[in-house]
Protein backbone atom coordinates (compact mmCIF):
# COMPACT_ATOMS: atom_id res chain seq x y z
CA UNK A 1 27.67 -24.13 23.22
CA UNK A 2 24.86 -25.15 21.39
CA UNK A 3 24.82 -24.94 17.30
CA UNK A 4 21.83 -22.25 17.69
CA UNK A 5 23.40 -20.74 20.11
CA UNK A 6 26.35 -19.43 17.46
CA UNK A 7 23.79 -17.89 15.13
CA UNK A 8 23.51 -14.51 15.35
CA UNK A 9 21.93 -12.93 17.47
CA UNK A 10 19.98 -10.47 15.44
CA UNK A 11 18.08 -13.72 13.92
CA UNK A 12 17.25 -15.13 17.44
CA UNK A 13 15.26 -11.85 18.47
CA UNK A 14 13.03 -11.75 15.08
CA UNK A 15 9.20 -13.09 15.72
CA UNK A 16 8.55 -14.85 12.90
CA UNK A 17 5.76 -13.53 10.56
CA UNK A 18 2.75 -15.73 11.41
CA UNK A 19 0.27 -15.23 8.41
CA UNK A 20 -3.65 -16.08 8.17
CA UNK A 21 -4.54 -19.24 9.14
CA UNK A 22 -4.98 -21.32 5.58
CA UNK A 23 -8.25 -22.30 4.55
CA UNK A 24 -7.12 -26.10 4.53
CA UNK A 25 -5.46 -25.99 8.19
CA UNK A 26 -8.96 -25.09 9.55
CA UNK A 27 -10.84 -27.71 7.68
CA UNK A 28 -8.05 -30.61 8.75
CA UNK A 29 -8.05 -28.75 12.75
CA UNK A 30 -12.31 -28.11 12.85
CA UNK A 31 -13.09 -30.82 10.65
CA UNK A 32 -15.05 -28.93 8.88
CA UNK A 33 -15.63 -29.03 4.69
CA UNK A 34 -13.25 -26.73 2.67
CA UNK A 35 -16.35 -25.33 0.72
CA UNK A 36 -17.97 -23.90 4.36
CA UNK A 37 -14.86 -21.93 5.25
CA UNK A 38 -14.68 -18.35 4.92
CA UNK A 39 -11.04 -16.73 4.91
CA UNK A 40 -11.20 -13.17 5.72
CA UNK A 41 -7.65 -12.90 7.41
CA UNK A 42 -5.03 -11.95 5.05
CA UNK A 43 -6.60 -8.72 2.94
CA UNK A 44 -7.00 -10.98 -0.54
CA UNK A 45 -9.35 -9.40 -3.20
CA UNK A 46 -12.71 -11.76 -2.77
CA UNK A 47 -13.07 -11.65 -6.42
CA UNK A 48 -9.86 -13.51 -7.22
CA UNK A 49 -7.42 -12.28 -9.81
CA UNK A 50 -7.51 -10.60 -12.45
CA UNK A 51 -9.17 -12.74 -15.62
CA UNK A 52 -6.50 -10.46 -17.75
CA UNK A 53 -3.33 -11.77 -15.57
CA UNK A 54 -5.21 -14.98 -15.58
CA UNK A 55 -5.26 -15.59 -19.82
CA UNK A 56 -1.51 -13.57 -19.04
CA UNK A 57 -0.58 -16.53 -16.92
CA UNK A 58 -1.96 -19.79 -18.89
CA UNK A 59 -0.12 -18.62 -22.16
CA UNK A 60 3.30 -18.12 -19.56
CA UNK A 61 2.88 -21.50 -18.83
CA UNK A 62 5.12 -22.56 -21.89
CA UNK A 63 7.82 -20.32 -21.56
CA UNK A 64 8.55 -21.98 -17.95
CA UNK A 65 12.04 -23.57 -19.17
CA UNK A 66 12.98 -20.45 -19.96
CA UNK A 67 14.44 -18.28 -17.19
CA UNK A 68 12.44 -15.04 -16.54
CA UNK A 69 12.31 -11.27 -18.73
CA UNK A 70 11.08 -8.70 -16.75
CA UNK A 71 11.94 -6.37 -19.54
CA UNK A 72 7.62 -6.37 -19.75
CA UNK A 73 6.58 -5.75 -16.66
CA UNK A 74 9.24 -2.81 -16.13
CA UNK A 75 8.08 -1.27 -19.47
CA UNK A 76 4.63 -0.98 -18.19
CA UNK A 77 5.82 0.27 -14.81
CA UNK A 78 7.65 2.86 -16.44
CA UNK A 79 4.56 4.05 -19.04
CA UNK A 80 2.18 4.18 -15.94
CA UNK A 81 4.46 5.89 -13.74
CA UNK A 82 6.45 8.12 -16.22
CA UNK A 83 9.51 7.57 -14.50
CA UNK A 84 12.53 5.34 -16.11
CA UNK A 85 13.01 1.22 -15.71
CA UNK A 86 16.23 2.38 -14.03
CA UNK A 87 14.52 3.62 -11.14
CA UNK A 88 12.20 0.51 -10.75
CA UNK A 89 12.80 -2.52 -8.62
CA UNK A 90 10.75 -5.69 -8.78
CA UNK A 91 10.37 -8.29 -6.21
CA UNK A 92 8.81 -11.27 -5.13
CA UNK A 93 5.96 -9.48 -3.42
CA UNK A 94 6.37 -6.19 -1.80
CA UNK A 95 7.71 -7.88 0.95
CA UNK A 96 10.96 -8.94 -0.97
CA UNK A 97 11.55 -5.17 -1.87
CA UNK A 98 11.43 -4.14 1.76
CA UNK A 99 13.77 -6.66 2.53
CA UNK A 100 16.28 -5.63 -0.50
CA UNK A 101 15.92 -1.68 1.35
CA UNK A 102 16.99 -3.38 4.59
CA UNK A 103 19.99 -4.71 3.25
CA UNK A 104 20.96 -2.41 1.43
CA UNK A 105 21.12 0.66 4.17
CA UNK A 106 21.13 -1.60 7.66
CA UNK A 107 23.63 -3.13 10.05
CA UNK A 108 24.86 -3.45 13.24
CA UNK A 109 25.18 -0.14 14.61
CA UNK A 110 22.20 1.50 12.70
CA UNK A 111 18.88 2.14 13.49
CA UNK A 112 15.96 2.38 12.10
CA UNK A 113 12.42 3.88 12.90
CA UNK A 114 8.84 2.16 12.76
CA UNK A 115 5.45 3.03 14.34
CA UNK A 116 3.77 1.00 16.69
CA UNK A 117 0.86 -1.22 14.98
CA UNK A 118 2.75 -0.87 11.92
CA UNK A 119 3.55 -3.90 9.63
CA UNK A 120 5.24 -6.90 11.03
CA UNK A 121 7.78 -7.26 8.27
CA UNK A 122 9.34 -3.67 9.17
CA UNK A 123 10.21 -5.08 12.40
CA UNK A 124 11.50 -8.23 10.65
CA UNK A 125 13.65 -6.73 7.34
CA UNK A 126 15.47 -4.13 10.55
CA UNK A 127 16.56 -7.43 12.51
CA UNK A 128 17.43 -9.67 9.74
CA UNK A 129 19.91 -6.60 8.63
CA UNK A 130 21.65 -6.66 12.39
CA UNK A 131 20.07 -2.96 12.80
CA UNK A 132 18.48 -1.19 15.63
CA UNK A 133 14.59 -1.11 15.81
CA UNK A 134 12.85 1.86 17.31
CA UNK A 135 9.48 1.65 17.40
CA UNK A 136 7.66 4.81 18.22
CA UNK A 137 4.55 4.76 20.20
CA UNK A 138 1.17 5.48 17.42
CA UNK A 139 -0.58 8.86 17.96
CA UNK A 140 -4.34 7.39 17.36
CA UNK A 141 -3.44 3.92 16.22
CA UNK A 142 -1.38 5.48 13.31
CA UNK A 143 1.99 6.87 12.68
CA UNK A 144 2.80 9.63 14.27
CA UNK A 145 4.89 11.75 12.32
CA UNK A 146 6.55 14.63 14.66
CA UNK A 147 7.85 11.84 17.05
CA UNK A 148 9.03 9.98 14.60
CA UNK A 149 11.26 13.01 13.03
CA UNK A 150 12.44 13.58 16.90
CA UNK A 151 13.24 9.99 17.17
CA UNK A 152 16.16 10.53 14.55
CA UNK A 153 19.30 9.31 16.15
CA UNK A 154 22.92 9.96 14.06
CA UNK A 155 23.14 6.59 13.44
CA UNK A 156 19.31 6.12 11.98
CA UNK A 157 19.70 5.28 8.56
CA UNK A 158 15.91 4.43 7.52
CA UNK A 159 12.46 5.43 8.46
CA UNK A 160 9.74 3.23 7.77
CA UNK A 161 5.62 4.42 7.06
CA UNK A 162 2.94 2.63 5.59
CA UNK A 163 0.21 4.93 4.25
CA UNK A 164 -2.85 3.38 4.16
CA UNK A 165 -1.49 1.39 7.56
CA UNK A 166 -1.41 -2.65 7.99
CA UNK A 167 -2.93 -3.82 10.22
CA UNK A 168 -5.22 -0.56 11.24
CA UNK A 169 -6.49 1.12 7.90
CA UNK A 170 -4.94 4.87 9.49
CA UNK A 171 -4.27 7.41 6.45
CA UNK A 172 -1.91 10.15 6.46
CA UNK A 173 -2.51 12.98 4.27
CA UNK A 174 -0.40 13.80 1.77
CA UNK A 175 0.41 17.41 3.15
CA UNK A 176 1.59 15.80 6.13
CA UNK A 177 3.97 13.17 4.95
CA UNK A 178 5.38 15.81 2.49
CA UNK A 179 6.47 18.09 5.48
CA UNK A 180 7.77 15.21 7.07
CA UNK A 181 9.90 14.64 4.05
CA UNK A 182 11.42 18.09 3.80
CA UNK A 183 12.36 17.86 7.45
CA UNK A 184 13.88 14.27 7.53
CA UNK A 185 18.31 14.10 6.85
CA UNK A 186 18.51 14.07 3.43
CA UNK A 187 20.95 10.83 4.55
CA UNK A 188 18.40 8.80 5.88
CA UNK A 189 15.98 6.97 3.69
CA UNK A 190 12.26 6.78 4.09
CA UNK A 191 10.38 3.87 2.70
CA UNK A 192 6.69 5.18 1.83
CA UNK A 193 4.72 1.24 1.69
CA UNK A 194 2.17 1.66 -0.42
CA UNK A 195 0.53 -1.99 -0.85
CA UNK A 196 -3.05 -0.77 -0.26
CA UNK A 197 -3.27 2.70 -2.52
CA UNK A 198 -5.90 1.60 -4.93
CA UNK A 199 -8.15 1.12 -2.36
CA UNK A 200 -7.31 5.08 -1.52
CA UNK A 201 -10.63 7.03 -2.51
CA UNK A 202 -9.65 8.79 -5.99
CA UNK A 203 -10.89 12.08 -4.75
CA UNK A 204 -8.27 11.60 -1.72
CA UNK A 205 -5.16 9.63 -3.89
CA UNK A 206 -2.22 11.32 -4.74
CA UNK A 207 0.45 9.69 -7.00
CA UNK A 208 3.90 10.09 -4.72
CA UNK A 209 6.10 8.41 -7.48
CA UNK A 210 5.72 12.87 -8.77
CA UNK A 211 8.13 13.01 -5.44
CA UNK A 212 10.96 11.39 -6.41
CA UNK A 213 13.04 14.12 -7.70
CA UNK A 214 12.60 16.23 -4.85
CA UNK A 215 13.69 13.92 -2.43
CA UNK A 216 16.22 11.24 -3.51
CA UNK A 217 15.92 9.72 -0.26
CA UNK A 218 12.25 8.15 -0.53
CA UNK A 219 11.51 4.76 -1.73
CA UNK A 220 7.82 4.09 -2.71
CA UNK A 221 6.94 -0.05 -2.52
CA UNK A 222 3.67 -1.52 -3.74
CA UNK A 223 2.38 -5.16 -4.94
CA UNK A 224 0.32 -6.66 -6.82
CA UNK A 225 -1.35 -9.04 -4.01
CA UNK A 226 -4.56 -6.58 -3.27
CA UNK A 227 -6.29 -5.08 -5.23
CA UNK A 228 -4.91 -7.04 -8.26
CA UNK A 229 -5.51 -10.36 -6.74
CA UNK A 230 -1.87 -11.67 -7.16
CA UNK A 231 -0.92 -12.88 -3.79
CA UNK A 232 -0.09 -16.72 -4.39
CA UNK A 233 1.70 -15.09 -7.24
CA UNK A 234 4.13 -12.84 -4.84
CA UNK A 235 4.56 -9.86 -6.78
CA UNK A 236 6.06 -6.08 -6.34
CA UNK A 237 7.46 -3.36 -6.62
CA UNK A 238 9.75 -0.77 -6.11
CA UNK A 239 9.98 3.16 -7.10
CA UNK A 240 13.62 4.98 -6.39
CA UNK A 241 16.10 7.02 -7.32
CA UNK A 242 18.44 5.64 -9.96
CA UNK A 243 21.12 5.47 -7.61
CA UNK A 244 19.21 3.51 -4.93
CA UNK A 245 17.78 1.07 -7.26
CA UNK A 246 21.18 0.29 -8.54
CA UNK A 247 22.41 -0.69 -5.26
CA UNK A 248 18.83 -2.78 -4.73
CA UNK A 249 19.15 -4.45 -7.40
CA UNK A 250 23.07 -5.53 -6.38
CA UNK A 251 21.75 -7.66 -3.85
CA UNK A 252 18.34 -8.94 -5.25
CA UNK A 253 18.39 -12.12 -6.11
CA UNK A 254 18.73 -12.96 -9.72
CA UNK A 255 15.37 -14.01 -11.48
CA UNK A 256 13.51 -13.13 -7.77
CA UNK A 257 10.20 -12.80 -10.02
CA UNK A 258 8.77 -15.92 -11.96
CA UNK A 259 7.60 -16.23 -15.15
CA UNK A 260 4.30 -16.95 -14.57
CA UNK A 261 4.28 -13.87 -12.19
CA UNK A 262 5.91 -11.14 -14.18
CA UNK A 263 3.34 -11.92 -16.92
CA UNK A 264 0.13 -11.96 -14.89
CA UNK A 265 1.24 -8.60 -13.33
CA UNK A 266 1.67 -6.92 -16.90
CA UNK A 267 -1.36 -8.00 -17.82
CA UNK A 268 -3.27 -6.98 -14.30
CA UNK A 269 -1.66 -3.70 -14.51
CA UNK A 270 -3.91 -3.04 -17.92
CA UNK A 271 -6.93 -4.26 -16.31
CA UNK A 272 -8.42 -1.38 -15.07
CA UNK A 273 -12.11 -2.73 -15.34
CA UNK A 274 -11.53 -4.92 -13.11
CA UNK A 275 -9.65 -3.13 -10.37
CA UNK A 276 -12.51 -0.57 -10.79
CA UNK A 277 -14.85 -3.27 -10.04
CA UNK A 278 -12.77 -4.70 -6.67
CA UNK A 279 -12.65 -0.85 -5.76
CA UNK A 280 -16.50 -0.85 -5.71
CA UNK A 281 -16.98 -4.12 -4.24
CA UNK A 282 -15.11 -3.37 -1.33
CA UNK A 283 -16.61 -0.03 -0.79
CA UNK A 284 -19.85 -1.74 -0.95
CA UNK A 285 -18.72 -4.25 1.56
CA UNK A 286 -16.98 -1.85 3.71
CA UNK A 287 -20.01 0.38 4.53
CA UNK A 288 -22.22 -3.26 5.00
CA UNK A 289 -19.64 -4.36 7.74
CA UNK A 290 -19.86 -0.57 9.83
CA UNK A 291 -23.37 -1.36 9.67
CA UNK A 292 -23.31 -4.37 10.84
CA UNK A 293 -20.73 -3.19 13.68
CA UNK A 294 -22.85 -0.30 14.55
CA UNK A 295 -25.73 -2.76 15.11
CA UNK A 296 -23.99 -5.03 17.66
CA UNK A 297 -22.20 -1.95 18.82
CA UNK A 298 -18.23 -2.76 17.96
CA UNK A 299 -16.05 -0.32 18.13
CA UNK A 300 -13.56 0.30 14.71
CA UNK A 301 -10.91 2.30 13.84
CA UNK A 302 -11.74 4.02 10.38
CA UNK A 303 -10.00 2.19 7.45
CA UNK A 304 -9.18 3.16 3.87
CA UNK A 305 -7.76 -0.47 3.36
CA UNK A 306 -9.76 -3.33 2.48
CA UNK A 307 -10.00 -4.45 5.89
CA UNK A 308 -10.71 -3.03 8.95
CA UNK A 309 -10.07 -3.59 12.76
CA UNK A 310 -12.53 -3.41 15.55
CA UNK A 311 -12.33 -4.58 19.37
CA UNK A 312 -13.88 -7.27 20.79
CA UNK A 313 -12.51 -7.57 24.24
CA UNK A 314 -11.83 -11.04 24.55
CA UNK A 315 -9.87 -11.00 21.34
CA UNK A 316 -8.43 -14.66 21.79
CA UNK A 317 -12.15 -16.28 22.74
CA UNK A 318 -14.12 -14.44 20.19
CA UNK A 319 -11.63 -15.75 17.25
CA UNK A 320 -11.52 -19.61 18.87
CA UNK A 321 -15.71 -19.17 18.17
CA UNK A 322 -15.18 -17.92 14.60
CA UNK A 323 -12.90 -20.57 13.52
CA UNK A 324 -15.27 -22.96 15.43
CA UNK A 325 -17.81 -21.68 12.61
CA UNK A 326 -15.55 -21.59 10.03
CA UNK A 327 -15.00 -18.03 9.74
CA UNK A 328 -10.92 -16.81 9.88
CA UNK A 329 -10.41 -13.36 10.67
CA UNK A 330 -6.67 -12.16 12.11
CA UNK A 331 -5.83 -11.66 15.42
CA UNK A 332 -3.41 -8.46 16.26
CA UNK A 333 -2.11 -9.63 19.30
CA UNK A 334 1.44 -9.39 17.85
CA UNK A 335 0.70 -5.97 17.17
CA UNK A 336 0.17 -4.74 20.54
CA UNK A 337 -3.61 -4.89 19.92
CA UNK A 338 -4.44 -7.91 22.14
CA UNK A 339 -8.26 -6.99 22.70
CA UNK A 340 -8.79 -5.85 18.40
CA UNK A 341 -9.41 -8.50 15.80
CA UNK A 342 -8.76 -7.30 11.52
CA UNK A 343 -11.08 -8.42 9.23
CA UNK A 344 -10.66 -8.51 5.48
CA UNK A 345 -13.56 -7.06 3.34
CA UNK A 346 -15.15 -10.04 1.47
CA UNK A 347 -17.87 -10.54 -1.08
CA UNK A 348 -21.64 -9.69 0.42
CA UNK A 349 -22.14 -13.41 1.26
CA UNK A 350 -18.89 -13.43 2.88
CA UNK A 351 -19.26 -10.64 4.61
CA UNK A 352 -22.77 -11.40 5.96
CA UNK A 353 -21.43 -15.06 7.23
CA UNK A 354 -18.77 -12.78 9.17
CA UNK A 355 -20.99 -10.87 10.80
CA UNK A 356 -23.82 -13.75 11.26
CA UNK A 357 -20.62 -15.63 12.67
CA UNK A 358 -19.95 -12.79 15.19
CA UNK A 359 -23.27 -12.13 16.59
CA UNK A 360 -22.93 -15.90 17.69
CA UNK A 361 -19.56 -15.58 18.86
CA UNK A 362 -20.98 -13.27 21.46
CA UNK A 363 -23.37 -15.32 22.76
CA UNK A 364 -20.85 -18.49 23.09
């Protein structure tokens, strides 16, 4: 028997997470200058980060022999959210706090529920635990509640939902994931992923961190990589009960947020002029890439993310022209969505160079 072949088996059926192709991979596979590349792949704010995180981080720099406080960042958690440290968990990105969930409430002979064309790292956090996936077929490329209550089995221990969806920009209204809530076991957890909820029109945004005393058995996760413009900086976090952040926080690891990190995010958490301008931009930018999709006549699926996803048939072709141009979107052929390519909303020039960049595609 092989070494790999004793590793568990769990491991051996995870697809790895394959993330946007880097801006310096394309220029060393296309030859192609760094400065002509336009990365609209992985949903990062086109206006970089925050310039308050940004002063935040420079003065962090000489505190970096000192391990990290994130007696801060939780403090300013807590004043925007009103609800204790205790109940707050921080990791490195959102991703890390999904993961922490997963271990806490999966193994071998659990299960746990996802929607199809939901994020890959649900998927990924249920395997790595030794748990059961069951993916339940979308209902219009989103999550379809109902069949996800009926897919409850006794041993289901967590129920995954992303509201606003990665990678297809479907929102469920609050009404309906509420109902879903009051009809789920109060023993089986349901992680409520909120990385994209500033992008969430105000007039439609609802803060679910007010539903945490009525049910004990939600877990609310969001980051500071969108909107805030913190993604190199992997940052996120957690809202719980008391009791289920205790237990998270057993098996984080210790110091799993840096100190460069933990200060930016206190800092980008204060700037709201900013994230009121990245809000605008990218409903600016939204409406000028429906245009443009309406005028070459591409098919979308309505997105309150800062992306969205539209089908191109020959998904594989029409992204091998892009990158040929030096344009990276992300193909969702991992997804199930083999014939749909996402594209992150960029800056006006950006977005223009996509859609200049497409119309040629075509005609390759």
């Amino acid at each position: 028997m092989t070494l790999c072949a004793q590793s568990l088996p769990n491991v051996r059926a995870i697809s790895p997470y394959l993330p946007g192709k880097p801006i310096t991979q394309l220029a060393r596979e296309m030859g192609l200058p760094v400065e002509r590349i336009v990365k609209l792949a992985s949903n990062e704010n086109p206006l970089g980060m925050s310039p308050k995180a940004k002063v935040a981080m420079d003065q962090a720099i000489a505190t970096l022999e000192r391990y990290p406080d994130d007696f801060e960042l939780k403090s300013a958690l807590s004043n925007a959210s009103g609800l204790d440290a205790g109940r707050i968990v921080l990791g490195n990105g959102s991703n890390d706090v999904l993961d922490l969930i997963a271990r806490v409430f999966l193994s071998a002979g659990r299960s746990a529920i996802f929607s199809e064309h939901a994020f890959a790292v649900y998927p990924l956090a249920t395997l790595a635990a030794g748990a059961e996936l069951i993916a339940v077929p979308a209902k219009d490329f989103g999550h379809d509640l109902e069949a996800m209550r009926a897919a409850i089995r006794p041993n289901t221990r967590l129920i995954w939902i992303a509201n606003p969806n990665n990678p297809t920009g479907t929102f469920l209204p609050y009404s309906q994931i509420k109902t879903f809530l009051q009809a789920v076991p109060s023993d089986v957890v349901v992680v409520l992923d909120e990385a994209y909820n500033e992008y969430i029109p105000p007039a439609e945004r609802l803060d679910t961190s007010a539903w945490l005393s009525a049910f004990p058995n939600l877990v609310i996760t969001r980051t500071f990589s969108k909107i805030y413009g913190l993604a190199g900086l992997r940052i996120g976090y957690g809202f719980a009960s008391a009791e289920i952040a205790d237990l998270m926080n057993r098996v984080r690891q210790p110091f799993n947020c840096n100190n460069l990190a933990l200060a930016a995010a206190t800092a980008a958490l204060d700037d709201h002029a900013f994230v009121a301008r990245s809000y605008a931009l990218n409903r600016a930018g939204m409406e000028q890439i429906l245009a443009g999709f309406k005028r070459l006549g591409f098919p979308h699926i309505p997105s309150h993310g800062n992306f969205l996803t539209f089908k191109v048939g020959d998904a594989a072709s029409i992204n091998q022209n892009l990158l040929k141009q030096g344009v990276i979107v992300r193909m969702l052929g991992a997804y199930g969505m083999a014939e749909w390519l996402r594209v992150t909303i960029g800056t006006e020039a950006e977005n223009l160079r996509f859609l200049t960049a497409l119309e040629q595609a075509m005609t390759c």
